[in-house]
PDB file of N, CA and C in Angstrom:
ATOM      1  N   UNK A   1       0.849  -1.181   0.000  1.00  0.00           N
ATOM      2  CA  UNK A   1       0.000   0.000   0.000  1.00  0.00           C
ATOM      3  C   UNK A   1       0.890   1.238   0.000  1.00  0.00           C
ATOM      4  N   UNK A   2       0.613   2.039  -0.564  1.00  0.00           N
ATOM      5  CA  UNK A   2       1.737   3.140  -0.920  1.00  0.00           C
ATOM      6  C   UNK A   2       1.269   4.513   0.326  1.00  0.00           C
ATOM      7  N   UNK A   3       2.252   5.240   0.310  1.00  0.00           N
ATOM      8  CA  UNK A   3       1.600   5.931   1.590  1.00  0.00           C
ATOM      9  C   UNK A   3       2.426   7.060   0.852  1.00  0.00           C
ATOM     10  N   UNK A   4       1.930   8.365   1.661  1.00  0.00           N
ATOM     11  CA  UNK A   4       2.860   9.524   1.632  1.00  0.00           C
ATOM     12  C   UNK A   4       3.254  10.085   2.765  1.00  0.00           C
ATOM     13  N   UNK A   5       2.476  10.036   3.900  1.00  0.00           N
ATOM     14  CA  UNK A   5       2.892  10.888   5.009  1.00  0.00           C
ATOM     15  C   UNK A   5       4.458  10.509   5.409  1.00  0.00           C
ATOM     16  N   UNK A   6       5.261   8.961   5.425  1.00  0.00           N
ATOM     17  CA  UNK A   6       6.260   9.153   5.836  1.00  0.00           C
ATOM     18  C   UNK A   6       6.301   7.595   6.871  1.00  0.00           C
ATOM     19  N   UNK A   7       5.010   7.488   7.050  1.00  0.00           N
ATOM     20  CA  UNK A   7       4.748   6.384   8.291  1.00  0.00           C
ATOM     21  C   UNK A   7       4.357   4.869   7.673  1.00  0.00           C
ATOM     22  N   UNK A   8       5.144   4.362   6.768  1.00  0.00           N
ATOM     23  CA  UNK A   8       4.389   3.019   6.346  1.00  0.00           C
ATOM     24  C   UNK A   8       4.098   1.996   7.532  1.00  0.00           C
ATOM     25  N   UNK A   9       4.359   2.545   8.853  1.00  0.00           N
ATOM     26  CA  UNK A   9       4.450   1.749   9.738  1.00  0.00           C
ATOM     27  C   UNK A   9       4.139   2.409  11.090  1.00  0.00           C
ATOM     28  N   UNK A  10       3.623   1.799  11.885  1.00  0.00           N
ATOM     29  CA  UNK A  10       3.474   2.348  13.678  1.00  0.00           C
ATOM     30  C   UNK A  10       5.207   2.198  13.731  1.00  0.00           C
ATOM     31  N   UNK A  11       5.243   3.260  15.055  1.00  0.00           N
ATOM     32  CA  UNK A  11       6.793   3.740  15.165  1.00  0.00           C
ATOM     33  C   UNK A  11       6.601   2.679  16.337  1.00  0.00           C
ATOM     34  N   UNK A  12       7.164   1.640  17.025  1.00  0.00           N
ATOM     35  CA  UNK A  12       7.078   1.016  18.372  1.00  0.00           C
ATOM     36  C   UNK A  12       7.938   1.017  19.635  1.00  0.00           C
ATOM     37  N   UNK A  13       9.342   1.931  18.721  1.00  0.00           N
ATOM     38  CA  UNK A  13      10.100   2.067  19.372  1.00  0.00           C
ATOM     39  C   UNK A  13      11.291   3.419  19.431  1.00  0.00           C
ATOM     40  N   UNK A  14      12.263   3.352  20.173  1.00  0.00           N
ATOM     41  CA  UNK A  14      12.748   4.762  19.235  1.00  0.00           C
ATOM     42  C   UNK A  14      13.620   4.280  18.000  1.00  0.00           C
ATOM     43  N   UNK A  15      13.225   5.230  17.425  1.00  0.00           N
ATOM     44  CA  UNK A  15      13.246   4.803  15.243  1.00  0.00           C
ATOM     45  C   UNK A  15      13.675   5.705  14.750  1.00  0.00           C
ATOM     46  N   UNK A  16      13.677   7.303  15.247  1.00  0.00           N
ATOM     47  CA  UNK A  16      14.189   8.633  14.739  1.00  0.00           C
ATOM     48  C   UNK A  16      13.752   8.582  13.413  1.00  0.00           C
ATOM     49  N   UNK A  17      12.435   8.417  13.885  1.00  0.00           N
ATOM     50  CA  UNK A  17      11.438   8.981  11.987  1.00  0.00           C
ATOM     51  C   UNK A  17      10.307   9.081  13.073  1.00  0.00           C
ATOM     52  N   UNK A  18       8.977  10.175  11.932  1.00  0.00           N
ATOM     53  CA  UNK A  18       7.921  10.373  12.645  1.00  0.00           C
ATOM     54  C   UNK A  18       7.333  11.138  11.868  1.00  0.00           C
ATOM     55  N   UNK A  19       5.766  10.838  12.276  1.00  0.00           N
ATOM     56  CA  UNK A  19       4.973  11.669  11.421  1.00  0.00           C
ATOM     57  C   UNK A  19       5.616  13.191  10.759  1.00  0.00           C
ATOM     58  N   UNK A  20       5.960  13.566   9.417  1.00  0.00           N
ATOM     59  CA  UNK A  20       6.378  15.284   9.209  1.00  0.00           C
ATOM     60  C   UNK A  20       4.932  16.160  10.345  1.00  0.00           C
ATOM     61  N   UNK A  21       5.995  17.191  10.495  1.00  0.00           N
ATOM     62  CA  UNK A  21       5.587  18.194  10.611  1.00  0.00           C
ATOM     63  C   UNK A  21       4.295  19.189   9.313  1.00  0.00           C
ATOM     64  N   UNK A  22       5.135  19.080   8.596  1.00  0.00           N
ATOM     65  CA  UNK A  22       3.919  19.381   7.153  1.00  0.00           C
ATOM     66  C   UNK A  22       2.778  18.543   7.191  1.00  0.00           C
ATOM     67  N   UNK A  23       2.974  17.410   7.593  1.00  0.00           N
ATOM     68  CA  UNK A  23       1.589  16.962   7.637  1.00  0.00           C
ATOM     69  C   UNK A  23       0.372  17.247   8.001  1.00  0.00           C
ATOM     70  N   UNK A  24      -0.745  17.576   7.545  1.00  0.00           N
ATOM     71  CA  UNK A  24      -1.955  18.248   8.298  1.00  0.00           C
ATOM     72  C   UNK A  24      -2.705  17.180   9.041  1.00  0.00           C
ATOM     73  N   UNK A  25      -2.845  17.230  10.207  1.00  0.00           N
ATOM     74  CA  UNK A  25      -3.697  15.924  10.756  1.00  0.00           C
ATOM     75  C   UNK A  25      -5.090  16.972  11.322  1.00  0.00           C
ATOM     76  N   UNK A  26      -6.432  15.841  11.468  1.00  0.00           N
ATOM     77  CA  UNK A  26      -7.636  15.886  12.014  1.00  0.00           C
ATOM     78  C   UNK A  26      -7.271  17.061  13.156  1.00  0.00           C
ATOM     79  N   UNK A  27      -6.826  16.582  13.860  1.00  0.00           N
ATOM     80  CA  UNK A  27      -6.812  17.203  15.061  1.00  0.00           C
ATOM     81  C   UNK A  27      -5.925  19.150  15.179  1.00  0.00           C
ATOM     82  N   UNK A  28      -5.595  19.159  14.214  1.00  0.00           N
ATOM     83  CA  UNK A  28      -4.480  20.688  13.583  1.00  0.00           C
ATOM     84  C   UNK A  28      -6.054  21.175  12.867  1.00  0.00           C
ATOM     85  N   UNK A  29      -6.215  20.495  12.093  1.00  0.00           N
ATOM     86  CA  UNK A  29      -8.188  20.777  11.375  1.00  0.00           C
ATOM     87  C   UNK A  29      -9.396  22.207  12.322  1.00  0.00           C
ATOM     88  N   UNK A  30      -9.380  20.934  13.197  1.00  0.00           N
ATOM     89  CA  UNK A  30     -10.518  21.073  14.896  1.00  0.00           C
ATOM     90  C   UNK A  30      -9.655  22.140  15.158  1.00  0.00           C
ATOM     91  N   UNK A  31      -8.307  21.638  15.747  1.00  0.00           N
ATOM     92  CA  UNK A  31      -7.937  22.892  16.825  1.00  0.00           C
ATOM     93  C   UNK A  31      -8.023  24.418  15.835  1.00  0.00           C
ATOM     94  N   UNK A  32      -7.935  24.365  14.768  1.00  0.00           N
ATOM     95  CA  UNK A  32      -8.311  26.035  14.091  1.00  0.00           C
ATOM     96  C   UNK A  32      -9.071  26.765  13.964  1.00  0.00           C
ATOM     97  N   UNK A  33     -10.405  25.678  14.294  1.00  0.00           N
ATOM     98  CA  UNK A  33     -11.328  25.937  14.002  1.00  0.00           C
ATOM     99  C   UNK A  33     -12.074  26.181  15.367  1.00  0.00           C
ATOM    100  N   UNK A  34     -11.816  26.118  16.718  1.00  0.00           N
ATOM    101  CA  UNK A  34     -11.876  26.092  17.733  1.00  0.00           C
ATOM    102  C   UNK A  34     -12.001  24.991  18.627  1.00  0.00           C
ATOM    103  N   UNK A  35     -12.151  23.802  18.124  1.00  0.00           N
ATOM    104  CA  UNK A  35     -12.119  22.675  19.364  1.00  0.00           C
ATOM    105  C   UNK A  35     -11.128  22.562  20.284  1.00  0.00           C
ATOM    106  N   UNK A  36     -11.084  22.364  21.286  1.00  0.00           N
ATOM    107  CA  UNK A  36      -9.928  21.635  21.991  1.00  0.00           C
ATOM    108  C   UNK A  36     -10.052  19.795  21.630  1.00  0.00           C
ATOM    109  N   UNK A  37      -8.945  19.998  21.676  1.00  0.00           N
ATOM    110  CA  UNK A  37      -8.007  18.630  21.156  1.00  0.00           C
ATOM    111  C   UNK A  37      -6.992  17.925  21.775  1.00  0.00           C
ATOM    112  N   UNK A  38      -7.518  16.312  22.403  1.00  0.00           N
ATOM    113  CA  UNK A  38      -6.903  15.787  23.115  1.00  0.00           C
ATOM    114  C   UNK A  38      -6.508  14.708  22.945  1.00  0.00           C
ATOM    115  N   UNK A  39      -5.112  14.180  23.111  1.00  0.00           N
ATOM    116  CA  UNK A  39      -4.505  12.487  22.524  1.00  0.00           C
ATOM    117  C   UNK A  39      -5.212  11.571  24.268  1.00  0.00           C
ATOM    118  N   UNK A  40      -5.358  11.000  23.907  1.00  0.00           N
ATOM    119  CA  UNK A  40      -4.911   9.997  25.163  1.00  0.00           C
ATOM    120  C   UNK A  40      -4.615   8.181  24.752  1.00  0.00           C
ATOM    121  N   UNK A  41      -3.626   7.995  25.568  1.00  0.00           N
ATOM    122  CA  UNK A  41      -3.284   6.531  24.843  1.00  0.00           C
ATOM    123  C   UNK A  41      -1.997   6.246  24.529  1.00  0.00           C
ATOM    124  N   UNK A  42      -1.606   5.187  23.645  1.00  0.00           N
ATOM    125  CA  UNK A  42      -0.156   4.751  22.771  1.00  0.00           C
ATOM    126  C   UNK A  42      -0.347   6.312  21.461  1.00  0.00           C
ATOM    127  N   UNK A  43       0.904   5.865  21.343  1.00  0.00           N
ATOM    128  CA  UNK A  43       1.627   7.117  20.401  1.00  0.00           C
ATOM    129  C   UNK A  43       2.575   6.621  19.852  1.00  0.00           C
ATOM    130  N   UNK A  44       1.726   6.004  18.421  1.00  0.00           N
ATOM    131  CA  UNK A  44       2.796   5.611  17.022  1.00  0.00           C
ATOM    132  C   UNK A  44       2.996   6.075  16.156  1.00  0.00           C
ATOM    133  N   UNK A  45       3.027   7.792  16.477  1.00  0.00           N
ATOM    134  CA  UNK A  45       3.498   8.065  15.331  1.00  0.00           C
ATOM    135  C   UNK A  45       4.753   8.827  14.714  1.00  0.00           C
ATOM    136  N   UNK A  46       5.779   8.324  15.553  1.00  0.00           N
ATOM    137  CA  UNK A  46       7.531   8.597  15.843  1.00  0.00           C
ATOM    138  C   UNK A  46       7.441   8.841  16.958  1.00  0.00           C
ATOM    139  N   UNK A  47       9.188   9.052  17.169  1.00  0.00           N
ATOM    140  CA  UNK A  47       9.859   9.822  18.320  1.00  0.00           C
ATOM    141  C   UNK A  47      10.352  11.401  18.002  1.00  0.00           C
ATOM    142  N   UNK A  48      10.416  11.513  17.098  1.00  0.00           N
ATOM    143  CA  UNK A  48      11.101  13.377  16.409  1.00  0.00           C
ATOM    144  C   UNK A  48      10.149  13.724  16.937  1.00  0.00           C
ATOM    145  N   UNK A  49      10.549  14.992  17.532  1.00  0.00           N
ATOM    146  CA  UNK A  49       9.732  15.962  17.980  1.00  0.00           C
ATOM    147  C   UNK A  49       8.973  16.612  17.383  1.00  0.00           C
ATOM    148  N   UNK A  50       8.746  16.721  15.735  1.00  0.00           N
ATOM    149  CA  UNK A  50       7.860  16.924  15.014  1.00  0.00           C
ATOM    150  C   UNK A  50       6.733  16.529  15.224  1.00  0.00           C
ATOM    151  N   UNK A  51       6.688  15.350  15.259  1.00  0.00           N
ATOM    152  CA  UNK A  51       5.651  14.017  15.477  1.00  0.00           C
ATOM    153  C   UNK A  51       5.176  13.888  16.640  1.00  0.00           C
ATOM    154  N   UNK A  52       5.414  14.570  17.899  1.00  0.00           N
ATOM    155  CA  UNK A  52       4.818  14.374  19.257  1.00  0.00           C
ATOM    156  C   UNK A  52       3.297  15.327  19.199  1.00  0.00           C
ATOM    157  N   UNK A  53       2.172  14.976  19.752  1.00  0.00           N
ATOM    158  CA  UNK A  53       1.397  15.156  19.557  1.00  0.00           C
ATOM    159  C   UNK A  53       0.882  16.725  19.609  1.00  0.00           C
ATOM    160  N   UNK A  54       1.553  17.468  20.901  1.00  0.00           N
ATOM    161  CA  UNK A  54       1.521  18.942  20.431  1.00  0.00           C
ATOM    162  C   UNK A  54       1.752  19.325  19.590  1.00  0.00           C
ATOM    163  N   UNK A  55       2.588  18.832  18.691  1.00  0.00           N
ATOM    164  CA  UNK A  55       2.944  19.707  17.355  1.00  0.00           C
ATOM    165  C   UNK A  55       2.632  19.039  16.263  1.00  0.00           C
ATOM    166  N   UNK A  56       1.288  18.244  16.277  1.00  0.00           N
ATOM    167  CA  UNK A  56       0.421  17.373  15.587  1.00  0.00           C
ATOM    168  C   UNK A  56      -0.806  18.014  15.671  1.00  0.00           C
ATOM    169  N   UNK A  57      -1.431  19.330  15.953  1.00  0.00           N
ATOM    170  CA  UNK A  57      -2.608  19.758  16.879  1.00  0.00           C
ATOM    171  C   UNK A  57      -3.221  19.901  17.792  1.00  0.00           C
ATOM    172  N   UNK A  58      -2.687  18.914  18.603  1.00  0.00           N
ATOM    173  CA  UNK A  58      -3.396  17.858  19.715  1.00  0.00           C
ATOM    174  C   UNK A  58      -3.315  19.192  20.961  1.00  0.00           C
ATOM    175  N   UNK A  59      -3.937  19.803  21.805  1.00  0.00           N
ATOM    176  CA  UNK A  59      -3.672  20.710  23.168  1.00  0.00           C
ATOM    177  C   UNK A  59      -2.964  20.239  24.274  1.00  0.00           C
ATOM    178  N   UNK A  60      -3.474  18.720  24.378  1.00  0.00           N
ATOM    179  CA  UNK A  60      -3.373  18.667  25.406  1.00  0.00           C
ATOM    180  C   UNK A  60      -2.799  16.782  25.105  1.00  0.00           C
ATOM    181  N   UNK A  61      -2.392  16.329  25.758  1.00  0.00           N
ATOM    182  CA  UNK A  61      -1.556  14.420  25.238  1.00  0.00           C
ATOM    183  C   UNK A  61      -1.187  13.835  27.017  1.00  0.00           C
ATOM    184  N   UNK A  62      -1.943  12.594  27.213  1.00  0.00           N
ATOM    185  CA  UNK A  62      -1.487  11.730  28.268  1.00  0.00           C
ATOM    186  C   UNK A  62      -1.461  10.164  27.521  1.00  0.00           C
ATOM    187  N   UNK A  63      -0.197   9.635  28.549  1.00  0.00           N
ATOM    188  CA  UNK A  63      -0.064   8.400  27.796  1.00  0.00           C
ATOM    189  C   UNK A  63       0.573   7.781  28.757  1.00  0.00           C
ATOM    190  N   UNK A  64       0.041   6.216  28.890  1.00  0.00           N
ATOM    191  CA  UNK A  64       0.131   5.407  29.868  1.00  0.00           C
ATOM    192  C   UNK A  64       1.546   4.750  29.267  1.00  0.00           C
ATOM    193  N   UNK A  65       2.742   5.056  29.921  1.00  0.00           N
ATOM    194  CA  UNK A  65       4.145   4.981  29.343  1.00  0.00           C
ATOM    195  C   UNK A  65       4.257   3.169  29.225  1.00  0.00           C
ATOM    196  N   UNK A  66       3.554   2.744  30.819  1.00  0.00           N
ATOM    197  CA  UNK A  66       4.073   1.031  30.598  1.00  0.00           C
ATOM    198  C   UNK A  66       3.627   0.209  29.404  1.00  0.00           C
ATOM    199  N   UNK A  67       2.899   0.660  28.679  1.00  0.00           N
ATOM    200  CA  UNK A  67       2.563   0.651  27.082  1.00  0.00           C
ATOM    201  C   UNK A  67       2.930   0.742  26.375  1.00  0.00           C
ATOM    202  N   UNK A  68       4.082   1.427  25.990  1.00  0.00           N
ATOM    203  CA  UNK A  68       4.972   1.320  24.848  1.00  0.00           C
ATOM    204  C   UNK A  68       6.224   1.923  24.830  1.00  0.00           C
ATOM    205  N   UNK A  69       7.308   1.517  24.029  1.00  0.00           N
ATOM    206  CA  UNK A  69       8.992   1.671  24.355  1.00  0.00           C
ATOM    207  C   UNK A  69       9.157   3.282  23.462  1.00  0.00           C
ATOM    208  N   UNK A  70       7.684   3.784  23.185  1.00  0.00           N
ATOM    209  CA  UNK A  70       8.771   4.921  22.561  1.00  0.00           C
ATOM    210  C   UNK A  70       9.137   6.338  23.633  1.00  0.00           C
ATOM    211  N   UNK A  71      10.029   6.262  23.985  1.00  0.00           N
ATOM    212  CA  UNK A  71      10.741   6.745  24.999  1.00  0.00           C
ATOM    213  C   UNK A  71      11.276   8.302  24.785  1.00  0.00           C
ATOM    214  N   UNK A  72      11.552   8.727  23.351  1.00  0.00           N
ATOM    215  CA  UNK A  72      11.735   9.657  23.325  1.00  0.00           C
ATOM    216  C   UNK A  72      10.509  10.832  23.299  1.00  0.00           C
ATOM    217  N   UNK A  73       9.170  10.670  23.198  1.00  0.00           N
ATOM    218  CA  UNK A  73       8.073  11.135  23.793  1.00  0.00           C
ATOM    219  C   UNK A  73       8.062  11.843  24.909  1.00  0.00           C
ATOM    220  N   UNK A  74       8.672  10.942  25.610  1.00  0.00           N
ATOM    221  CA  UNK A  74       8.246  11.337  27.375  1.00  0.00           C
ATOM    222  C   UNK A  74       9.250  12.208  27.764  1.00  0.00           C
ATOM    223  N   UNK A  75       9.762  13.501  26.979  1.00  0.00           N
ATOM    224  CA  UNK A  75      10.502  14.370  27.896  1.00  0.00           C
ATOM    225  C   UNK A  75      10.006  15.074  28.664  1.00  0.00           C
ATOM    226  N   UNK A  76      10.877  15.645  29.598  1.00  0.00           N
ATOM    227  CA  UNK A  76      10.238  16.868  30.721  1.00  0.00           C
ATOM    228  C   UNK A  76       9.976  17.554  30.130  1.00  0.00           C
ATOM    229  N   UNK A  77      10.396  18.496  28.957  1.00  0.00           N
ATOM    230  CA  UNK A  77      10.289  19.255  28.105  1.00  0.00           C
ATOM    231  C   UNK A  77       8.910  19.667  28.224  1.00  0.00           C
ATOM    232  N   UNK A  78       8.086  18.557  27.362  1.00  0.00           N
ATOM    233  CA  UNK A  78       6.673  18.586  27.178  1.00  0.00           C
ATOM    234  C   UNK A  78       5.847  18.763  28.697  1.00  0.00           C
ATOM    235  N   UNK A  79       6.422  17.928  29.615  1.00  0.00           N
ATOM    236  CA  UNK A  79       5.597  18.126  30.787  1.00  0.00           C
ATOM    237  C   UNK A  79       5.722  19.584  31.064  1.00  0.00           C
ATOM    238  N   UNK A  80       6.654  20.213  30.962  1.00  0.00           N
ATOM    239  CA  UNK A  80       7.539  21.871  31.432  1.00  0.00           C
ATOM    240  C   UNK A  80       6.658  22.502  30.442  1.00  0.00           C
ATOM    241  N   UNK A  81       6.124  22.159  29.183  1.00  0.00           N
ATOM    242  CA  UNK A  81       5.204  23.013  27.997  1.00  0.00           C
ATOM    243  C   UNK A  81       3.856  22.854  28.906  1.00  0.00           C
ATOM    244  N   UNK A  82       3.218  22.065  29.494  1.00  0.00           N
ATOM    245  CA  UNK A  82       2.427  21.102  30.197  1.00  0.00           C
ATOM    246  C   UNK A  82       0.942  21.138  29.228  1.00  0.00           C
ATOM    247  N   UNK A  83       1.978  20.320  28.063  1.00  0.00           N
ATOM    248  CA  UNK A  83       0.711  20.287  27.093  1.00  0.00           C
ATOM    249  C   UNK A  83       0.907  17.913  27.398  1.00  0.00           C
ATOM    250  N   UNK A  84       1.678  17.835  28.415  1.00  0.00           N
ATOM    251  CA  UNK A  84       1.677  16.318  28.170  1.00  0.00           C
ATOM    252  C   UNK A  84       1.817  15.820  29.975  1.00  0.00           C
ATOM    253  N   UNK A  85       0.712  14.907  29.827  1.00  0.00           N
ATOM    254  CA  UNK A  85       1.072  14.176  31.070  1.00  0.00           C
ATOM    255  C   UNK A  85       1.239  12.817  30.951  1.00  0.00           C
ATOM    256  N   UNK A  86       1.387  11.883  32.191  1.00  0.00           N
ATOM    257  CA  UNK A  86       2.406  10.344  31.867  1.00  0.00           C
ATOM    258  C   UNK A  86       3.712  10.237  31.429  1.00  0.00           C
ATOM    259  N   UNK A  87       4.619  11.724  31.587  1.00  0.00           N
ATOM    260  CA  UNK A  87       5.770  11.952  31.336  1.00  0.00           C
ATOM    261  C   UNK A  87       6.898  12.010  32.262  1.00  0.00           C
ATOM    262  N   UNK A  88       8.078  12.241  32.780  1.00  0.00           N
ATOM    263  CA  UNK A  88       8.646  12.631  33.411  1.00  0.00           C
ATOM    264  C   UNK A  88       8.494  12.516  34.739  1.00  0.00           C
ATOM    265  N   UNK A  89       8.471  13.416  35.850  1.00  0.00           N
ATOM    266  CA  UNK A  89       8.074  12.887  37.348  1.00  0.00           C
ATOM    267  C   UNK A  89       6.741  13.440  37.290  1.00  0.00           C
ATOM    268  N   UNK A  90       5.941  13.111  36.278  1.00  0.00           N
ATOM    269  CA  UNK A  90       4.554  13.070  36.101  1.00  0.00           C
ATOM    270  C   UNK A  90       4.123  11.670  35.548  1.00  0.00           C
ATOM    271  N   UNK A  91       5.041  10.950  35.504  1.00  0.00           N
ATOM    272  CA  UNK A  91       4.620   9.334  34.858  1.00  0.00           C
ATOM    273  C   UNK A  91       3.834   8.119  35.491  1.00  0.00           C
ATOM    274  N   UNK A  92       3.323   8.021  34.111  1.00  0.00           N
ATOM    275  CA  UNK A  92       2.284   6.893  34.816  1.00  0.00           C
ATOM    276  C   UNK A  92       2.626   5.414  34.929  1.00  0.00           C
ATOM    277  N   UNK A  93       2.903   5.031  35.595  1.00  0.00           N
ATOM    278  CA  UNK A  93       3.692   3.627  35.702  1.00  0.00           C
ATOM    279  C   UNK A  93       3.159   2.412  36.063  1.00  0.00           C
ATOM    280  N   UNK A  94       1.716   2.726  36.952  1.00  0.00           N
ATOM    281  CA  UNK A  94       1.487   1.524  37.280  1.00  0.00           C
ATOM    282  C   UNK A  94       0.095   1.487  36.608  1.00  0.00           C
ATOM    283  N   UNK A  95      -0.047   0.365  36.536  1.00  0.00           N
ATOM    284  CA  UNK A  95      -1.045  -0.128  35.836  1.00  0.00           C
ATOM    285  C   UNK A  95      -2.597   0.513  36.304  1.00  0.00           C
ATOM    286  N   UNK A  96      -2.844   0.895  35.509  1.00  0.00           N
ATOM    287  CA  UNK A  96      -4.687   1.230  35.421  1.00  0.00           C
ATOM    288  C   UNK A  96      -4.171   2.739  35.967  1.00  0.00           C
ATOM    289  N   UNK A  97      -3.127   3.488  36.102  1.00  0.00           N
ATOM    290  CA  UNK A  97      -3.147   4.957  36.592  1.00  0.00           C
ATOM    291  C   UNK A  97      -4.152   5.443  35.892  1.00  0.00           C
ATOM    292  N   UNK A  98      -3.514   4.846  34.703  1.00  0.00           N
ATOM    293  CA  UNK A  98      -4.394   6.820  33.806  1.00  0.00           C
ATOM    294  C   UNK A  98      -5.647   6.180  33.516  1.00  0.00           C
ATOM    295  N   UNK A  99      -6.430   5.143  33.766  1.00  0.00           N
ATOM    296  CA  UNK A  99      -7.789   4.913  34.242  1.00  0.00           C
ATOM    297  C   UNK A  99      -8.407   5.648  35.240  1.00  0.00           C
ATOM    298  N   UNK A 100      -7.474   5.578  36.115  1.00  0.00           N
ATOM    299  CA  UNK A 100      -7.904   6.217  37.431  1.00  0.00           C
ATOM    300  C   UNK A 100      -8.120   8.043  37.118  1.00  0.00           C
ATOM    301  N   UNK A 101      -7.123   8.442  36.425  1.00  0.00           N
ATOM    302  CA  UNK A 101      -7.089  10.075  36.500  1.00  0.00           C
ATOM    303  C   UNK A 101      -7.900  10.454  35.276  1.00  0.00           C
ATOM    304  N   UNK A 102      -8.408   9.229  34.562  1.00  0.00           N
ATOM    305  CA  UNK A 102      -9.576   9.714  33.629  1.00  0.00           C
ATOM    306  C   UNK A 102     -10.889   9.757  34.171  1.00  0.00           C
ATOM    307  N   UNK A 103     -11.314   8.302  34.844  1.00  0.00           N
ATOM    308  CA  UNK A 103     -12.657   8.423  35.455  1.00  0.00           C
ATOM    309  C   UNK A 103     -12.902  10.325  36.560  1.00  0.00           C
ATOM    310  N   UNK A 104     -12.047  10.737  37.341  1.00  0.00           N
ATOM    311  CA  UNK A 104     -12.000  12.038  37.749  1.00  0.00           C
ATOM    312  C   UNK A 104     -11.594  12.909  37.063  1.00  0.00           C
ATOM    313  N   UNK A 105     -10.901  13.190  36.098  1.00  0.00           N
ATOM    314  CA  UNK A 105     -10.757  14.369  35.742  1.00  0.00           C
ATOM    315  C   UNK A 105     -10.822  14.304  34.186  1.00  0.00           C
ATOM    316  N   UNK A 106     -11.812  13.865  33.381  1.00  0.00           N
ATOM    317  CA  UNK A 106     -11.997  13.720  32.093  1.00  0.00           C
ATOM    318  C   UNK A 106     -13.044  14.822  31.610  1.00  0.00           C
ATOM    319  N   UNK A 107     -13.472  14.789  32.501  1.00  0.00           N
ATOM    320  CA  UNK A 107     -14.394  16.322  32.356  1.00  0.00           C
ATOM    321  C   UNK A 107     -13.738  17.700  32.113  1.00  0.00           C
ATOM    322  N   UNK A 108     -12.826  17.956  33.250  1.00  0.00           N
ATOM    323  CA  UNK A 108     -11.760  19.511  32.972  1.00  0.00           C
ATOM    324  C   UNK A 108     -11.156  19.443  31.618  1.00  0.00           C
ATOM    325  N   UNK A 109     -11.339  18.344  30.600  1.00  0.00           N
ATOM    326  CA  UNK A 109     -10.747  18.509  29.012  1.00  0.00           C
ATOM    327  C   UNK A 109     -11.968  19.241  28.212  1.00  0.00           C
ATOM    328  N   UNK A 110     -13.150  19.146  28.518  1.00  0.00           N
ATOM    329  CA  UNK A 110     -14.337  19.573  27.797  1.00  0.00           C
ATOM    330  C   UNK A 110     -14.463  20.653  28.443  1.00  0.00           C
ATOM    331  N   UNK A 111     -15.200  21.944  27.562  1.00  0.00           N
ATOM    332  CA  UNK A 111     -15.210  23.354  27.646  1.00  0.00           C
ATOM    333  C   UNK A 111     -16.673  23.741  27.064  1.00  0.00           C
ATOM    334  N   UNK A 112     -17.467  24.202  27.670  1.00  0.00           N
ATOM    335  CA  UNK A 112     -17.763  24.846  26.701  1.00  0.00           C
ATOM    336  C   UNK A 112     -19.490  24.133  26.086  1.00  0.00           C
ATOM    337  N   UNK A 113     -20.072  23.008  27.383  1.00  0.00           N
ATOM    338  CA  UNK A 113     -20.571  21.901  27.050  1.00  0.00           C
ATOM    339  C   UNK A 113     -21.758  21.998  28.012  1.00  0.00           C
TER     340      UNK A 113
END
């Protein structure tokens, strides 16, 4: 299957490729148009910082780290932007966390409702 974005593949690990930046995704769409826009989950689509989900559209990105090896994601950086949580000494490590901090606080992502 022929592709263009760059991704013939989920990234699973660090790979130093990742979704371009030029790429227009759904969520870059919404956020222009005024939605807020939120990842939650695995994140395959690189490690380049292009490709991390803030700079994919996304506002706001949590991700349950014991889920997947891509490691270059989870800098402080992003937690320090605090457009990302499950990062840094904000990480989610044990199992069912970010279950837990969704059932309470999944609401403060919606605005406006």
């Amino acid at each position: 299957q022929p592709y263009r974005n760059g991704m013939g593949n989920t990234s699973v690990d660090i790979s130093g490729f990742g979704l371009a930046g030029k790429e227009v995704t759904l969520a870059e769409i919404l956020s222009e148009v005024g939605y807020n826009t939120v990842h939650i989950g695995k994140w395959h689509m690189g490690d380049i910082k292009e490709a991390w989900p803030n700079y994919q559209g996304f506002d706001f990105a949590a991700f349950p780290i014991h889920q997947q090896g891509q490691l270059t994601i989870f800098h402080d950086d992003a937690a320090n932007e605090e457009v990302s949580i499950g990062i840094g000494d904000n990480n989610y490590d044990a199992r069912y966390t970010l279950d837990s901090w969704l059932r309470t606080d999944a609401s403060s992502m919606v605005t406006g409702v």
